[in-house]
PDB file of N, CA and C in Angstrom:
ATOM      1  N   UNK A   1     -26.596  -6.720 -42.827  1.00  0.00           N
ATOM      2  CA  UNK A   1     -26.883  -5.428 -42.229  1.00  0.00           C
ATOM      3  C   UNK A   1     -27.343  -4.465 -43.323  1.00  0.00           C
ATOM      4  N   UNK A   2     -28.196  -3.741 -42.796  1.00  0.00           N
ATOM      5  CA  UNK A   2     -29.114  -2.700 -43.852  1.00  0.00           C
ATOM      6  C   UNK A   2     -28.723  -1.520 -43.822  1.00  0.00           C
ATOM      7  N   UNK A   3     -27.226  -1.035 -44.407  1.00  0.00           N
ATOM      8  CA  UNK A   3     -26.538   0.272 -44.201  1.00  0.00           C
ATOM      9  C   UNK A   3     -27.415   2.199 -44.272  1.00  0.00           C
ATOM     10  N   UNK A   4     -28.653   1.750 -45.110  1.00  0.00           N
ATOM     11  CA  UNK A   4     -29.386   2.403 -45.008  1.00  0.00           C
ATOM     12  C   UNK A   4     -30.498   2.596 -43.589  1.00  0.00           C
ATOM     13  N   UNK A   5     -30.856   1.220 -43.436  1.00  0.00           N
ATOM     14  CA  UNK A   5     -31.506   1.788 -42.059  1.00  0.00           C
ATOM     15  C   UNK A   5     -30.511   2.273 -40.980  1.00  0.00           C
ATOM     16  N   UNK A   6     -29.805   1.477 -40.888  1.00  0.00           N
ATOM     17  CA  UNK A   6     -28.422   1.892 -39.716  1.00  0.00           C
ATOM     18  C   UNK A   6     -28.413   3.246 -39.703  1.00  0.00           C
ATOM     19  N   UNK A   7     -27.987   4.016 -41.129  1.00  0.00           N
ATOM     20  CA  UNK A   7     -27.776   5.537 -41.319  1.00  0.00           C
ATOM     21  C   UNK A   7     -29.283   6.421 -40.615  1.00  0.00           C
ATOM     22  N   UNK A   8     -30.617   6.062 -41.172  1.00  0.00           N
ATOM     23  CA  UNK A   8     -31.713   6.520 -40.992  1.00  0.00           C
ATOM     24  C   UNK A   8     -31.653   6.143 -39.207  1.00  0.00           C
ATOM     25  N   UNK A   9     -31.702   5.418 -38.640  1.00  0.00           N
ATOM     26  CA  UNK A   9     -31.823   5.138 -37.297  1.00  0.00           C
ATOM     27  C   UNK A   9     -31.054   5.976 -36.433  1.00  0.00           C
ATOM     28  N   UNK A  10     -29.807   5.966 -36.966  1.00  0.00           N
ATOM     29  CA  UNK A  10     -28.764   6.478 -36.448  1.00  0.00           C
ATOM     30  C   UNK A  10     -29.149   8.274 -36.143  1.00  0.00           C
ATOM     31  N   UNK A  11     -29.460   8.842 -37.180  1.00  0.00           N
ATOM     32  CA  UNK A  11     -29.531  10.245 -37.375  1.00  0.00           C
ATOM     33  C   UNK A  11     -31.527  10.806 -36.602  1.00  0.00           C
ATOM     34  N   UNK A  12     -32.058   9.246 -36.716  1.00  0.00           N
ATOM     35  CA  UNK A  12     -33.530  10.300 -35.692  1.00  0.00           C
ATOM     36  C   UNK A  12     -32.850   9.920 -34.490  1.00  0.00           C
ATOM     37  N   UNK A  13     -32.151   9.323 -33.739  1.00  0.00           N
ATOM     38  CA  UNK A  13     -32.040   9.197 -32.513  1.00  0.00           C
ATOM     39  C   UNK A  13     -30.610  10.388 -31.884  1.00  0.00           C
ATOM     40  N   UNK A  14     -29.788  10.708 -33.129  1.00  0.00           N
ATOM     41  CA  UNK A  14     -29.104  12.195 -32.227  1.00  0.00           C
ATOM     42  C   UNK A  14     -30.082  13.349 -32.581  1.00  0.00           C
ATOM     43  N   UNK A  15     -31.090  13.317 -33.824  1.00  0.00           N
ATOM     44  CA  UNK A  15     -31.825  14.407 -33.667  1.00  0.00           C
ATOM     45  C   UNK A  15     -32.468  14.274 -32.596  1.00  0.00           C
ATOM     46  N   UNK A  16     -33.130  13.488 -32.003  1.00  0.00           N
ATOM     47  CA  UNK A  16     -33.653  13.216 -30.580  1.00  0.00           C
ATOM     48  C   UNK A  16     -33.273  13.306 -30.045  1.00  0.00           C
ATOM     49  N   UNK A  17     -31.668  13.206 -29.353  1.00  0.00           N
ATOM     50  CA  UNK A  17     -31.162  13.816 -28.257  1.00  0.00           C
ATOM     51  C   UNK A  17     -30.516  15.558 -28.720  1.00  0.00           C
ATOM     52  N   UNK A  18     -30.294  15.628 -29.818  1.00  0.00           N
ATOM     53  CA  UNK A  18     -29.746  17.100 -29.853  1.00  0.00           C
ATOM     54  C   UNK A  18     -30.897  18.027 -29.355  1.00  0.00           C
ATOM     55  N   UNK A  19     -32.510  17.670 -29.689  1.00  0.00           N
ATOM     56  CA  UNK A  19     -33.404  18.367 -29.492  1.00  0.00           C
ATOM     57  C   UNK A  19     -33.689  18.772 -28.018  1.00  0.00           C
ATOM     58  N   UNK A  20     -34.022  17.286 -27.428  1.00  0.00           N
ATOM     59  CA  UNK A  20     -33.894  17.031 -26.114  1.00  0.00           C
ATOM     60  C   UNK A  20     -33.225  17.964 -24.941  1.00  0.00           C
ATOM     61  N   UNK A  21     -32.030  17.364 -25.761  1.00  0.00           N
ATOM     62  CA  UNK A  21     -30.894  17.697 -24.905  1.00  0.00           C
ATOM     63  C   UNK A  21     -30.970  19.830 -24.796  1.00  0.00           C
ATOM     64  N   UNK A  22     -31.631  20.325 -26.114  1.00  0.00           N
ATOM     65  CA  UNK A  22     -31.427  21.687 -26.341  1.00  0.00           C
ATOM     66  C   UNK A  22     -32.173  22.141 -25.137  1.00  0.00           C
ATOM     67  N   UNK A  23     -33.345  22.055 -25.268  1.00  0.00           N
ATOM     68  CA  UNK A  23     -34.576  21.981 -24.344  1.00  0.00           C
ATOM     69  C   UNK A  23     -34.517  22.012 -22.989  1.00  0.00           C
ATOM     70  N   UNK A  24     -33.984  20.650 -22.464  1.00  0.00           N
ATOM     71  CA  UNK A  24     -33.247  20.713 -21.314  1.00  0.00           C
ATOM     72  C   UNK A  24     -32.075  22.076 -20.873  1.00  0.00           C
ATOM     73  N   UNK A  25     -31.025  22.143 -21.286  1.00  0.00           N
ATOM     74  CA  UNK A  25     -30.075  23.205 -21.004  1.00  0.00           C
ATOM     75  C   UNK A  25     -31.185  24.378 -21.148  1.00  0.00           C
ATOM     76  N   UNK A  26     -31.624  24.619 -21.933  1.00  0.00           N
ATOM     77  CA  UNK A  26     -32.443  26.055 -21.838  1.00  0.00           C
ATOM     78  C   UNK A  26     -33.345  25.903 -20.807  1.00  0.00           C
ATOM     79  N   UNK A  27     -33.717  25.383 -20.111  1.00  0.00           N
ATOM     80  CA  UNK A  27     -34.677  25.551 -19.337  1.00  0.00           C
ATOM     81  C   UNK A  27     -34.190  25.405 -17.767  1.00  0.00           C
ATOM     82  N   UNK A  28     -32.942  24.622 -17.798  1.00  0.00           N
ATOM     83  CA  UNK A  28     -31.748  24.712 -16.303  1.00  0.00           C
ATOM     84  C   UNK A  28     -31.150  25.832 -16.337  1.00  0.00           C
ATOM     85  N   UNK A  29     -31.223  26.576 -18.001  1.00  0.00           N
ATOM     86  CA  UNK A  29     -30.323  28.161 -17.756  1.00  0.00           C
ATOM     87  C   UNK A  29     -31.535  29.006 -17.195  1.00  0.00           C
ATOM     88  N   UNK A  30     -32.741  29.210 -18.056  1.00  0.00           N
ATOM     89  CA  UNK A  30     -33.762  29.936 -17.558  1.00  0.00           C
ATOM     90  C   UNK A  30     -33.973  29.484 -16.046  1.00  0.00           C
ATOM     91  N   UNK A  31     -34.013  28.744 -15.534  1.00  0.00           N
ATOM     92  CA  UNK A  31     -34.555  28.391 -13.872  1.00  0.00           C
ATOM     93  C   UNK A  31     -33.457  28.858 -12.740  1.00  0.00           C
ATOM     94  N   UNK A  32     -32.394  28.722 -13.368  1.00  0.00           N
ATOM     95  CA  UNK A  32     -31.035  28.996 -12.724  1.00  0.00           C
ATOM     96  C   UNK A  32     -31.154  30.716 -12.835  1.00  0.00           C
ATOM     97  N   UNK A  33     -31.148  31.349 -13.449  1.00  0.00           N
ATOM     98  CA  UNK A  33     -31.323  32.704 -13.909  1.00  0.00           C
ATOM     99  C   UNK A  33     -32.550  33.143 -12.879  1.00  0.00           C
ATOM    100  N   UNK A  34     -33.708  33.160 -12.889  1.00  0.00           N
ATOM    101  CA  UNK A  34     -34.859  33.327 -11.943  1.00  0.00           C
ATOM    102  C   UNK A  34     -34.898  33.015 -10.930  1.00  0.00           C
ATOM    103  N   UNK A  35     -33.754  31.947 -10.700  1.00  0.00           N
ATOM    104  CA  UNK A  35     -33.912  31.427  -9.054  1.00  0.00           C
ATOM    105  C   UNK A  35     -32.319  32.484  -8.837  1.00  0.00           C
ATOM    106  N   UNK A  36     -31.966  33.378 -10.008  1.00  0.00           N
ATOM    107  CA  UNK A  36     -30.394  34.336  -9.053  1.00  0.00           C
ATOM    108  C   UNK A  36     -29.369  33.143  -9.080  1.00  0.00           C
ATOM    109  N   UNK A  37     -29.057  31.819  -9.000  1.00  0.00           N
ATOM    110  CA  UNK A  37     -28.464  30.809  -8.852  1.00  0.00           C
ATOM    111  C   UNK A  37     -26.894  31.162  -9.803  1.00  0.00           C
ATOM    112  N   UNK A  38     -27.307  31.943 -10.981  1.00  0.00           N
ATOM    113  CA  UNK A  38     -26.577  32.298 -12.219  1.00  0.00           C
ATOM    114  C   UNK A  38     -26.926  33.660 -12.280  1.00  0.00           C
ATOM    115  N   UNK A  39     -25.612  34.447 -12.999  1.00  0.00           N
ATOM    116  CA  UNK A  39     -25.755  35.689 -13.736  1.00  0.00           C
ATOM    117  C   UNK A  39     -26.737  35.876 -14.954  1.00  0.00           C
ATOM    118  N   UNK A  40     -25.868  34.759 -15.681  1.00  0.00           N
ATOM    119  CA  UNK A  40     -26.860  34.880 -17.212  1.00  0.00           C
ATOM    120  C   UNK A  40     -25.098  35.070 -17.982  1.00  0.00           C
ATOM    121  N   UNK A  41     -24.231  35.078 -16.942  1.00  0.00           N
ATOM    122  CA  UNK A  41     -23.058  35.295 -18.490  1.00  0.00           C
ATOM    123  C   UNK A  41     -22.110  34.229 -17.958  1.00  0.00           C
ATOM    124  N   UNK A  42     -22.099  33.236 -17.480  1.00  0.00           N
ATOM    125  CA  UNK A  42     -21.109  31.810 -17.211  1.00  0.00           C
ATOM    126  C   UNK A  42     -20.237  31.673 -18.367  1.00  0.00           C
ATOM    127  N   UNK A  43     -20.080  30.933 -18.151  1.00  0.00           N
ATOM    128  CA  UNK A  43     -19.785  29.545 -19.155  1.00  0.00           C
ATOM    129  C   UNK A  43     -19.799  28.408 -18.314  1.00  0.00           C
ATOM    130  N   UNK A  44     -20.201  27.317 -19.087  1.00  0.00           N
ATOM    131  CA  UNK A  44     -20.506  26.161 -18.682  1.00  0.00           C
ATOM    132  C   UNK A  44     -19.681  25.042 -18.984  1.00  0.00           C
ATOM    133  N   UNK A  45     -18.607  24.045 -18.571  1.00  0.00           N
ATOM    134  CA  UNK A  45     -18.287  23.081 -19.371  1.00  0.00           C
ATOM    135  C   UNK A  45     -19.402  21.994 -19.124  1.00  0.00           C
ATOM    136  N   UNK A  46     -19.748  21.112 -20.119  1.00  0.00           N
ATOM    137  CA  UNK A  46     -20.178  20.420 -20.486  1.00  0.00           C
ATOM    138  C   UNK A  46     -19.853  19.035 -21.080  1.00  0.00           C
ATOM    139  N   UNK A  47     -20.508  18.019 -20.800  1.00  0.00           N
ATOM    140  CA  UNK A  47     -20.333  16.600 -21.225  1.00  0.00           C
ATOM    141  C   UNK A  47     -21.409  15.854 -21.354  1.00  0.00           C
ATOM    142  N   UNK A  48     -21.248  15.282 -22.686  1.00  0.00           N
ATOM    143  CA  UNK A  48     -22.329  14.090 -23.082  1.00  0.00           C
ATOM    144  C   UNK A  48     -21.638  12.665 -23.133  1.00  0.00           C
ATOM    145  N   UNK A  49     -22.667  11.890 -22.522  1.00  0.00           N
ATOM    146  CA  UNK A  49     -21.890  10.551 -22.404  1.00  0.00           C
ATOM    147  C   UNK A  49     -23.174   9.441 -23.497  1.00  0.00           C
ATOM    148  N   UNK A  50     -22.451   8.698 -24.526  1.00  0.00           N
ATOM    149  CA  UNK A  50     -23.322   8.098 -25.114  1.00  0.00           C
ATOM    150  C   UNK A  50     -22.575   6.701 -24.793  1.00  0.00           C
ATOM    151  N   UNK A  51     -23.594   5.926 -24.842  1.00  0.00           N
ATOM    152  CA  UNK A  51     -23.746   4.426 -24.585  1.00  0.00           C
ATOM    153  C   UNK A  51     -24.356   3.597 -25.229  1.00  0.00           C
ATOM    154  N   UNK A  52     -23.913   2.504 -25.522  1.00  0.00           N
ATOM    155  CA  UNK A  52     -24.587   1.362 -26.260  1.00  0.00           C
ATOM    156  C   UNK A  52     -24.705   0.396 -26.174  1.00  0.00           C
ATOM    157  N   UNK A  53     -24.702  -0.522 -24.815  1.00  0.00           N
ATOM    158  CA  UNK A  53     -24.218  -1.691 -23.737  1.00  0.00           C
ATOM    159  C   UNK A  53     -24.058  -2.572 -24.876  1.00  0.00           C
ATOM    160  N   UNK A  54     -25.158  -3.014 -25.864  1.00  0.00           N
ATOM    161  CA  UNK A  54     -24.911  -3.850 -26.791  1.00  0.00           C
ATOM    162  C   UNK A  54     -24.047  -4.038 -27.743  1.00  0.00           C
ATOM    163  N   UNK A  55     -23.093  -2.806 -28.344  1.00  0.00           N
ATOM    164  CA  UNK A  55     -21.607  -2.437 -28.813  1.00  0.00           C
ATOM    165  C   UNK A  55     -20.625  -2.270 -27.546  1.00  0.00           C
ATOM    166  N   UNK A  56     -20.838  -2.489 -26.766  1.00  0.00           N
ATOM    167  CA  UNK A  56     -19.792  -1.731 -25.754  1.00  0.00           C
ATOM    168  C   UNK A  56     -19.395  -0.735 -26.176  1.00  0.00           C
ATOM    169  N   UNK A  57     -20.133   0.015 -26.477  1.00  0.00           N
ATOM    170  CA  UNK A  57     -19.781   1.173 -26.704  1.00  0.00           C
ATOM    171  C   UNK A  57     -20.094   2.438 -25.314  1.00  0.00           C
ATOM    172  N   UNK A  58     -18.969   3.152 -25.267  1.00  0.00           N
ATOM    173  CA  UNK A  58     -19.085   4.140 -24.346  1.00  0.00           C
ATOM    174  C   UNK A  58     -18.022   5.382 -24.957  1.00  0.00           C
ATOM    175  N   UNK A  59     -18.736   6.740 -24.980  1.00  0.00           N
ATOM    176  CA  UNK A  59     -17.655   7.482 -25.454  1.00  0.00           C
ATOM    177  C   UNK A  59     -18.426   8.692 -24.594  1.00  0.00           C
ATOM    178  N   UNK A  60     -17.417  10.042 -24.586  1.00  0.00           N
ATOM    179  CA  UNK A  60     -17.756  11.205 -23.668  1.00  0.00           C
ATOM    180  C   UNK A  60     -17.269  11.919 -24.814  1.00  0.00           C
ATOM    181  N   UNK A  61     -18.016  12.765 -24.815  1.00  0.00           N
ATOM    182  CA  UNK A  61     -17.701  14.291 -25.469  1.00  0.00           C
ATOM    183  C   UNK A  61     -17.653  15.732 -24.563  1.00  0.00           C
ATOM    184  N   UNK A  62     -16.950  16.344 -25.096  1.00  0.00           N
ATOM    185  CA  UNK A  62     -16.947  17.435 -23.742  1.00  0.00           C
ATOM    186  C   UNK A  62     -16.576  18.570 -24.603  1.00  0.00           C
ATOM    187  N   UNK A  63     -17.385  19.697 -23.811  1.00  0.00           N
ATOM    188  CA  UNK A  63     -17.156  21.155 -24.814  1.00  0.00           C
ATOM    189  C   UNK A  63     -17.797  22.044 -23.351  1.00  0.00           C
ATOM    190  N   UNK A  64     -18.489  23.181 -24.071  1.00  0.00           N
ATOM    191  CA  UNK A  64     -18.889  24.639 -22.981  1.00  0.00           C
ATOM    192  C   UNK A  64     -19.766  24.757 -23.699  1.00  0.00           C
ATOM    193  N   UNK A  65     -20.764  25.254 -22.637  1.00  0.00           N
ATOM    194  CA  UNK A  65     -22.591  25.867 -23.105  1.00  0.00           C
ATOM    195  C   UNK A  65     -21.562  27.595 -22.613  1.00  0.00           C
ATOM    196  N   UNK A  66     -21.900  28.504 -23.411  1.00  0.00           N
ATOM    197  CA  UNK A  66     -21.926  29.796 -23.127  1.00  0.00           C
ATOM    198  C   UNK A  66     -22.422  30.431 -22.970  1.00  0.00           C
ATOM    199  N   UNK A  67     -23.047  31.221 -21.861  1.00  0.00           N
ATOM    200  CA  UNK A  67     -24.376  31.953 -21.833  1.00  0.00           C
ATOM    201  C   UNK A  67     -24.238  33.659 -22.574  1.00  0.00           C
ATOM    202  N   UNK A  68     -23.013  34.067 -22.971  1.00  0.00           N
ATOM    203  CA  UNK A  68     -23.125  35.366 -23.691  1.00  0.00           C
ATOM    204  C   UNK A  68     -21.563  35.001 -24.576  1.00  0.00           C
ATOM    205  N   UNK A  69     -21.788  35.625 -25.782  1.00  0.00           N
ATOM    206  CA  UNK A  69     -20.609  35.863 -26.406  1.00  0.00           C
ATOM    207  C   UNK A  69     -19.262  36.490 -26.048  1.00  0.00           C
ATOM    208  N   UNK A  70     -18.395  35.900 -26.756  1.00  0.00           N
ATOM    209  CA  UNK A  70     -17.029  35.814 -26.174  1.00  0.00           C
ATOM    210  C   UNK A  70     -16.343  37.020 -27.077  1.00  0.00           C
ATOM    211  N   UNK A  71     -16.557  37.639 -27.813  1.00  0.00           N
ATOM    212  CA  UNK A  71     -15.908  38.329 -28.970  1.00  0.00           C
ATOM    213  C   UNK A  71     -15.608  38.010 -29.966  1.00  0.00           C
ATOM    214  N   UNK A  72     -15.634  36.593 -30.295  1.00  0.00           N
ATOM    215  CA  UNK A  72     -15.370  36.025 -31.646  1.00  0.00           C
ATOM    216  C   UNK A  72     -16.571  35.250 -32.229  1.00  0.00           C
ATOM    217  N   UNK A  73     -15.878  34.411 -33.224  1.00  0.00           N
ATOM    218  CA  UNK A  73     -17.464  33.667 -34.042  1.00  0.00           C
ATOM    219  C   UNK A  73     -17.427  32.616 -33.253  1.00  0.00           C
ATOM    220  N   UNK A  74     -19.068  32.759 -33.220  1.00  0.00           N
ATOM    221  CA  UNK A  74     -19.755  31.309 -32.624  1.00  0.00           C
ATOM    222  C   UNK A  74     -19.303  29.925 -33.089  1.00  0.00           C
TER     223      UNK A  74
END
């Protein structure tokens, strides 16, 4: 195994979904917002599910998209 490509592979494919993924949410908040659907000040919980049938790999991450600040640091 080529610990270097592994690392390099590894890191364009969450930059590819972090990007993705940014893109997406901004554009379900903007549509949601124009269609009135949303205020514009939610919060959102949120979950990403990554998969890898070939590791059996399956894991969930879960956090909140916030659409306005809370009073503290980001």
């Amino acid at each position: 195994m080529d610990e270097e490509e592994l690392n390099i592979s590894v890191r364009k494919f969450l930059k590819m979904v972090g990007v993705s993924s940014q893109r997406e949410i901004e554009h379900a908040v903007a549509r949601a917002v124009q269609e009135g659907a949303i205020a514009g000040t939610e919060t959102f919980p949120a979950r990403m599910k990554l998969e890898i049938p070939g590791l059996r790999l399956e894991a969930a991450f879960d956090g909140e998209i916030r659409l306005e600040a809370t009073g503290g640091a980001p």
